[in-house]
Protein backbone atom coordinates (compact mmCIF):
# COMPACT_ATOMS: atom_id res chain seq x y z
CA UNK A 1 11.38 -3.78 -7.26
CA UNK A 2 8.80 -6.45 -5.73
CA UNK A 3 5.44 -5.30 -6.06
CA UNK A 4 5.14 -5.31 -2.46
CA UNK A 5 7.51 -3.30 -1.83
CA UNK A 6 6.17 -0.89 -4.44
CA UNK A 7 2.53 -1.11 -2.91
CA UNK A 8 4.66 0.02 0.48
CA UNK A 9 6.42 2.95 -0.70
CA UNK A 10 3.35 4.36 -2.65
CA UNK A 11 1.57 4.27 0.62
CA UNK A 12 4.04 5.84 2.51
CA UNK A 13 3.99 8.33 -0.22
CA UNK A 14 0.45 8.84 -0.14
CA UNK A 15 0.23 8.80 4.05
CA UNK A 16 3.13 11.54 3.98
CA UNK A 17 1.68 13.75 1.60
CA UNK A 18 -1.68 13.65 3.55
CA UNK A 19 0.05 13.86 6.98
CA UNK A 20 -1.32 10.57 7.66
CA UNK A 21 0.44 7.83 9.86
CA UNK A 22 0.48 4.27 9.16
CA UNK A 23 -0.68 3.83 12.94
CA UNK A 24 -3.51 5.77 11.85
CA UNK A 25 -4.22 4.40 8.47
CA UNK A 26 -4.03 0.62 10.20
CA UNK A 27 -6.76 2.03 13.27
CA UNK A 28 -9.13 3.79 10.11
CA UNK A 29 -9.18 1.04 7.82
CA UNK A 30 -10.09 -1.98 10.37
CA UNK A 31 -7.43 -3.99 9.11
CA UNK A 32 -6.17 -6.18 12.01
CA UNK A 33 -2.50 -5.27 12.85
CA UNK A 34 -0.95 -8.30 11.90
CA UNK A 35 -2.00 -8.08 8.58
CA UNK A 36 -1.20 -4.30 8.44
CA UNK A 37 2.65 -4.75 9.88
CA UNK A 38 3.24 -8.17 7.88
CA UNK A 39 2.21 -5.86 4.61
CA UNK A 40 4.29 -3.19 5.61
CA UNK A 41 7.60 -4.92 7.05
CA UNK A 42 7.74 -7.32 3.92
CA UNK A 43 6.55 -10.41 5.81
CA UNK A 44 4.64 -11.65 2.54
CA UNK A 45 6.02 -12.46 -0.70
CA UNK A 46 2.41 -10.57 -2.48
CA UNK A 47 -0.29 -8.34 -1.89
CA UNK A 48 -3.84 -9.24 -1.66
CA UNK A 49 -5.95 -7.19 -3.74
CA UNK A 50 -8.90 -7.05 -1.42
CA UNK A 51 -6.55 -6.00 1.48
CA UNK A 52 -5.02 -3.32 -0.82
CA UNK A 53 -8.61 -1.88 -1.94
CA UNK A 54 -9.39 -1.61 1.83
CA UNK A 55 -6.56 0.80 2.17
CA UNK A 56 -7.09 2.50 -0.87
CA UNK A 57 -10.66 3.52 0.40
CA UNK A 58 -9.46 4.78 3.46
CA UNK A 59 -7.21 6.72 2.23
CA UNK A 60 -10.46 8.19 0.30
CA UNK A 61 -8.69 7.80 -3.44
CA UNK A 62 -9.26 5.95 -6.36
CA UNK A 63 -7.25 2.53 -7.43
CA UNK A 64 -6.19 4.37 -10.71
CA UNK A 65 -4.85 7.63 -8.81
CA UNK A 66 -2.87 5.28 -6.45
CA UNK A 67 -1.27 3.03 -9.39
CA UNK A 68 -0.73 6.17 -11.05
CA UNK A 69 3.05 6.67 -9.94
CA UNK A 70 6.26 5.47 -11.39
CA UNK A 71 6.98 2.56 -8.99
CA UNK A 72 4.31 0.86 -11.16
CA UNK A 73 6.05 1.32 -14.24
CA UNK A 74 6.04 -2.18 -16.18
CA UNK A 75 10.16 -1.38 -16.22
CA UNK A 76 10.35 -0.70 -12.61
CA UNK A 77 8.54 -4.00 -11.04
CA UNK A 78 10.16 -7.16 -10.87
CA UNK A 79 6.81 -9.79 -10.73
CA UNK A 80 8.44 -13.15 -10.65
């Protein structure tokens, strides 16, 4: 799996769980919508870190409790 698409699923994971939409986690964060849809419809071939933090505070959790989930297994993530 592309870590893209891994960065995607983990944060429809973690927007599920908290009953969160990605509408809403787009609108809390600040991030402008273009950047929010082409990160979550695959439109880039990475992830920018900074961009990824951003979310990651919004979503009011740490870095290491959101890259601590099997689809960031070493085994899992294709990162060619």
């Amino acid at each position: 799996m592309k870590v893209s698409k891994a960065v995607v699923e983990r944060l429809r994971e973690i927007t599920n769980n908290k009953n969160l939409s990605l509408y809403k986690l787009q609108k809390d964060s600040g991030m402008p919508e273009g950047t929010f849809l082409s990160l979550i419809y695959g439109d880039r071939k990475g992830v920018n870190l900074t961009t990824l933090l951003q979310l990651i505070q919004t979503l009011q959790i740490s870095a290491k409790e959101f890259f601590d989930s099997p689809l960031f297994d070493e085994s899992n993530l294709d990162i060619d």
